[in-house]
Protein backbone atom coordinates (compact mmCIF):
# COMPACT_ATOMS: atom_id res chain seq x y z
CA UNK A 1 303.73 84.47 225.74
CA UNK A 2 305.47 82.47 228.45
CA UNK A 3 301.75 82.51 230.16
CA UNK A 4 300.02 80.81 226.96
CA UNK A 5 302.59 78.51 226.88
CA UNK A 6 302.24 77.40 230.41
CA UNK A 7 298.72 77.21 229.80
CA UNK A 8 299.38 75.00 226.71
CA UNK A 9 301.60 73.07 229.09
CA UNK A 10 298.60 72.23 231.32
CA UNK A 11 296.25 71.58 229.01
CA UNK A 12 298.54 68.84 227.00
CA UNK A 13 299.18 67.53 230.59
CA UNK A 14 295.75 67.14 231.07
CA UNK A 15 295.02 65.57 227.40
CA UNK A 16 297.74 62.91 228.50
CA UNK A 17 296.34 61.88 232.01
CA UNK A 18 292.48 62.69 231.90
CA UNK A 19 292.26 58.97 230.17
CA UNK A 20 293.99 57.62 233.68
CA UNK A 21 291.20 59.98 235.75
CA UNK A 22 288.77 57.57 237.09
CA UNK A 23 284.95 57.98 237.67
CA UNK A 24 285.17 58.03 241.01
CA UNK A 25 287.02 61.01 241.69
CA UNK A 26 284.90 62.80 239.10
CA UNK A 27 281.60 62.68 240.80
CA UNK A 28 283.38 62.84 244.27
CA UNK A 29 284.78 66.46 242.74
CA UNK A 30 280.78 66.86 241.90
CA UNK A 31 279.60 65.95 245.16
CA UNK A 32 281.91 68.48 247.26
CA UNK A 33 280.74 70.89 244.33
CA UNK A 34 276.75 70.26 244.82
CA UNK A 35 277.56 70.33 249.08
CA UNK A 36 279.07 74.01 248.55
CA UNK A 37 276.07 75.17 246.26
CA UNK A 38 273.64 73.99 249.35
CA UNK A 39 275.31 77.18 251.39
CA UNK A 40 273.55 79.33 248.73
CA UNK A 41 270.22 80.93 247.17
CA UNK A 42 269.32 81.38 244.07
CA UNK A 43 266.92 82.89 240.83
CA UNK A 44 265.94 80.35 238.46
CA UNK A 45 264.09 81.31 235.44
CA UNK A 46 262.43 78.79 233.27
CA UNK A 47 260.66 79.63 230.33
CA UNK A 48 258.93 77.11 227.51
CA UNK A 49 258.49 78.31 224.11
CA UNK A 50 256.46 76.15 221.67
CA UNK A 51 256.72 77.13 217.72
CA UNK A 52 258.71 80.43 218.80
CA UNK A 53 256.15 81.28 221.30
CA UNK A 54 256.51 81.50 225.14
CA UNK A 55 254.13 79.03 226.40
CA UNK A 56 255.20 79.11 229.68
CA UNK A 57 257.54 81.38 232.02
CA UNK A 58 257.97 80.76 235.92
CA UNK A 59 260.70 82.76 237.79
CA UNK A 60 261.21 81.31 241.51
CA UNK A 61 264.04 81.93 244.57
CA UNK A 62 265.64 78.11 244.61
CA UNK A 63 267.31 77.19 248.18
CA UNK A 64 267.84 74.13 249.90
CA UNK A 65 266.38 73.66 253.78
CA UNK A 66 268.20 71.76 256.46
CA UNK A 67 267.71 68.62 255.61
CA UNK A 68 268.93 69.41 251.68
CA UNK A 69 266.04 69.15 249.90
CA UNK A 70 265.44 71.75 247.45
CA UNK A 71 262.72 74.25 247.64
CA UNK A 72 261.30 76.58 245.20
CA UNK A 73 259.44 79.44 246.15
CA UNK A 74 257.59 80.79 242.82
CA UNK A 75 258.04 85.06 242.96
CA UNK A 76 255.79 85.04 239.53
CA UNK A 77 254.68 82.89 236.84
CA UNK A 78 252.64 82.47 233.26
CA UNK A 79 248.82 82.81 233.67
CA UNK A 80 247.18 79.36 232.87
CA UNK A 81 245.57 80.27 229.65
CA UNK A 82 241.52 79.93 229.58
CA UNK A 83 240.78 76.64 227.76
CA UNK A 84 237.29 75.12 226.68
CA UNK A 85 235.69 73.17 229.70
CA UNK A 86 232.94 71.53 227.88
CA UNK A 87 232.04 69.51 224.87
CA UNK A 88 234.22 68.17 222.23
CA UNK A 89 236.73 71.17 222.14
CA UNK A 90 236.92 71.42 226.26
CA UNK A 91 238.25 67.13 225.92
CA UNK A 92 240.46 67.62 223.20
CA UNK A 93 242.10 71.15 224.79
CA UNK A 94 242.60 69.01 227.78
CA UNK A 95 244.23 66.40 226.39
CA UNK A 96 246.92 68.18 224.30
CA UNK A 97 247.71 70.16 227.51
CA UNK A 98 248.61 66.59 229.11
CA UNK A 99 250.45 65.49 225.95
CA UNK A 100 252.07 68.41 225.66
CA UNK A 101 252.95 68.41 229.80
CA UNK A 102 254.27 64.77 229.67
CA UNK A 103 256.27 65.75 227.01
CA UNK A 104 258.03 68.83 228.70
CA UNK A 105 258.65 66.06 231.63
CA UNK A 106 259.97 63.02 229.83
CA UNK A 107 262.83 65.91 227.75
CA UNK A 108 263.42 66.73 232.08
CA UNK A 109 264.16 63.00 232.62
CA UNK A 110 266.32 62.37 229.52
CA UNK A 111 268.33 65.51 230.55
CA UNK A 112 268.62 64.01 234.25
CA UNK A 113 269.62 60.98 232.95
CA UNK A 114 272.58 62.28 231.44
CA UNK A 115 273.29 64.40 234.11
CA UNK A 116 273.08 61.31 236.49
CA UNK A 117 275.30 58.96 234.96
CA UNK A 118 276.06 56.01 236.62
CA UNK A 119 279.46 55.41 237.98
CA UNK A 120 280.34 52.69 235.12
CA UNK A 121 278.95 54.65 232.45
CA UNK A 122 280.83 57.57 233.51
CA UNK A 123 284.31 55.40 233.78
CA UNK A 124 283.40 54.37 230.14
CA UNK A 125 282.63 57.60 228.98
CA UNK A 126 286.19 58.95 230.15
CA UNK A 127 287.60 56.01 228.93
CA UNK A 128 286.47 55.94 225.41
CA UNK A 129 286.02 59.82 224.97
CA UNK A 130 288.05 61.41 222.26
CA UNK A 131 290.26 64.31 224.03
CA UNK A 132 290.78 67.76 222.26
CA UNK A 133 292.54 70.80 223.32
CA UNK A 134 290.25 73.96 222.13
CA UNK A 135 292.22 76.90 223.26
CA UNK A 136 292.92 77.07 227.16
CA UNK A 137 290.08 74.50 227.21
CA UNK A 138 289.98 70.63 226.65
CA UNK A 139 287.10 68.83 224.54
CA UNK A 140 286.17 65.22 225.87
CA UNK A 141 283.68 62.85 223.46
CA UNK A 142 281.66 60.26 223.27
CA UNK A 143 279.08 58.28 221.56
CA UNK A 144 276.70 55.72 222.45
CA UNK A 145 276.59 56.90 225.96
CA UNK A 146 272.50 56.38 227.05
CA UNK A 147 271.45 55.32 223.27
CA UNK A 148 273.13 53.90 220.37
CA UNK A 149 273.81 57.31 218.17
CA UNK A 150 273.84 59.71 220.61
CA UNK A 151 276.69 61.91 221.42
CA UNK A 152 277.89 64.10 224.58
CA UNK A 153 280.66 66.35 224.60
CA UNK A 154 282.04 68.20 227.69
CA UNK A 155 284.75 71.19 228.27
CA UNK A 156 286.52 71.75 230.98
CA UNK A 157 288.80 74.50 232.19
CA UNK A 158 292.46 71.92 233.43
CA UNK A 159 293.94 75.30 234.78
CA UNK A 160 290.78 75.93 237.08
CA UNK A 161 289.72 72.79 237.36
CA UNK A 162 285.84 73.66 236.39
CA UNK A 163 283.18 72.42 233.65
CA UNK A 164 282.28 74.86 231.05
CA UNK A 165 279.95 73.50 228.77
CA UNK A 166 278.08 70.05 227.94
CA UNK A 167 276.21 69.48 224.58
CA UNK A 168 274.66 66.46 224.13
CA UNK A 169 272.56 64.87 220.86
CA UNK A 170 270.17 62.40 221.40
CA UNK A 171 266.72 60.95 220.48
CA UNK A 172 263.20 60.97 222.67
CA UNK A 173 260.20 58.80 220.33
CA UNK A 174 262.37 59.17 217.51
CA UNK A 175 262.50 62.96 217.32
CA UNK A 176 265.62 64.35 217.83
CA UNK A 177 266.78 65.99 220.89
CA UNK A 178 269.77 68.67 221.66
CA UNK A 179 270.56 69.36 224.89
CA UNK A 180 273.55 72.30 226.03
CA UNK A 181 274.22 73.74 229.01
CA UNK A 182 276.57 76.18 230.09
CA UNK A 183 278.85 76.72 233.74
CA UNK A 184 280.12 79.54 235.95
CA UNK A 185 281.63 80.30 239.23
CA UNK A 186 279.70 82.16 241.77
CA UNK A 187 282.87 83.69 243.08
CA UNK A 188 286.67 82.89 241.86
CA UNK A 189 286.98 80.55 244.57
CA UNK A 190 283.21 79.33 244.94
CA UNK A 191 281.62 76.45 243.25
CA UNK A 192 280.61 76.08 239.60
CA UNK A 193 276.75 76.32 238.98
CA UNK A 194 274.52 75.55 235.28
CA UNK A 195 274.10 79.13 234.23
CA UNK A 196 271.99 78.14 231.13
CA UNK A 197 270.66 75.03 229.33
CA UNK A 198 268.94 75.10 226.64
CA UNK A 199 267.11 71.84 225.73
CA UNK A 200 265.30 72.05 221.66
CA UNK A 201 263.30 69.04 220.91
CA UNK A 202 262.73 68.47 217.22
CA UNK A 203 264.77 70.94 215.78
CA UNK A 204 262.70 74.37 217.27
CA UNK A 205 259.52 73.13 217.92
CA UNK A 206 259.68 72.62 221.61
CA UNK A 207 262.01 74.60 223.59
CA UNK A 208 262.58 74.48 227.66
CA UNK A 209 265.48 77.19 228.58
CA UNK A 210 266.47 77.53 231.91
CA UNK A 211 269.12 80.38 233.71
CA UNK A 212 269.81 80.39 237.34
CA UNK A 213 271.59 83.57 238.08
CA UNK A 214 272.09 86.24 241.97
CA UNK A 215 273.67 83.44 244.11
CA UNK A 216 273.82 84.69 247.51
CA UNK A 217 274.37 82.80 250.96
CA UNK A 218 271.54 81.04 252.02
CA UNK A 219 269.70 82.47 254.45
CA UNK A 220 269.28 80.42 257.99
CA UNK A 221 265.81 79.54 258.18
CA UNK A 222 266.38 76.36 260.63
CA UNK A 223 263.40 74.69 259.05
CA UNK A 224 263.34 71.24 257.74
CA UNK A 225 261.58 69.91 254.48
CA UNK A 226 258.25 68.32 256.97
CA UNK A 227 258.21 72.07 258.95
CA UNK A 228 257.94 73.70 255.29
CA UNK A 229 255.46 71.29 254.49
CA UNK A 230 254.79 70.08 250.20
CA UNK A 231 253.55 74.15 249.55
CA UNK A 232 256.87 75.42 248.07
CA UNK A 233 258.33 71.64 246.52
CA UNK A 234 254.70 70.99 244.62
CA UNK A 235 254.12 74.30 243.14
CA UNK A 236 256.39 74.18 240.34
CA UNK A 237 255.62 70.66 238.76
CA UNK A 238 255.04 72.28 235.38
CA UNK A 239 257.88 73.22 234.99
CA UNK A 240 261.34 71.31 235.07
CA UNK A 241 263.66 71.95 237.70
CA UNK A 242 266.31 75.26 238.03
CA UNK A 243 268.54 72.90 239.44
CA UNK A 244 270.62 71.03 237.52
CA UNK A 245 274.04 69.71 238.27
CA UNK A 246 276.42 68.05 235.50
């Protein structure tokens, strides 16, 4: 009892100050987060489903080289699938294969562009954001934050200091767009990685899910991004990015 209390204690705390809790120190509590994730390896899995159907499903080792830039090595991945080449069918297979391409990478860049607020939109999301406790956990937000009727919400753990889930509504050509991701720890002490995100555009139509799971150190290679050369950072291009940091 006393325990849930003191928890209780915290989180009120935390309802009362996070208002005061400038943008700055947020992403500088990001930035020594996404340093300590560079000391480790990874499994991302990304798969694409279309109508309920897996369209698409690449599963790669994600690591960073010396320099930080991340590479993906691809361990397997979807088949293309055989489509006409000639004639009338062959064009229009090709072109809904772009569409449908461009559209998997503009829902990547609205989900980046949350993720990569800028500092002033960040202050003014903490500023305006309504504040909830939710059990040991507190509920932060906002609307209007990238588009007028959108909405994210965030929880984060006050006792432990970590992000546990973001959910965000919004809009791409009018269609509408839900975005939620999910945090954990790689160790009780280590840093706080995106677990899952699940991104549905128009309702179920389009779906792009994405789990990174087996952190382990990173292994020493010594080898910059120019010694690895564009083989490992161009391969996966179809397919957004394992790497995501809120």
């Amino acid at each position: 009892m006393k325990t849930i209390s003191a928890v209780a204690a915290i989180v009120l705390l935390f309802v009362v100050t996070v208002a005061a809790q400038t943008a700055v120190s947020i992403q500088q509590s990001q930035r020594q987060n996404a340093i300590a994730l560079k000391r480790y390896e990874w499994k991302s899995l990304v798969q694409i489903l279309k109508d309920g159907e897996i369209k698409s499903e690449q599963l790669a080792i994600v690591s960073f080289d010396r320099d930080g830039n991340l590479q993906t090595n691809v361990v397997t991945k979807t088949p293309e699938p055989k489509l006409p080449e000639h004639g009338l069918r062959g064009l229009i297979a090709k072109n809904k294969k772009k569409e449908f391409m461009e559209k998997i990478d503009d829902l990547r860049q609205l989900a980046n562009a949350y993720r990569d607020l800028r500092p002033d939109q960040m202050q003014r999301f903490h500023n305006e954001a309504k504040v909830i406790p939710e059990g040991n956990l507190i509920r932060m937000q906002n609307h209007d934050v990238l588009q007028r009727g959108d909405s994210m919400t965030m929880w984060f753990d006050p006792v432990k200091n970590r992000q546990r889930r973001v959910e965000i509504a919004t809009l791409l050509d009018q269609k509408t767009v839900r975005i939620v991701s999910e945090f954990e720890a790689v160790s009780e002490s280590g840093p706080t990685y995106m677990a899952r995100s699940q991104i549905n555009y128009a309702g179920s139509s389009l779906i792009i899910i994405t789990q990174n799971f087996d952190y382990t150190p990173a292994k020493k290679s010594g080898k910059s991004g120019n010694e690895i050369g564009n083989s490992n950072r161009g391969r996966s291009n179809d397919l957004p990015s394992g790497q995501q940091q809120w």
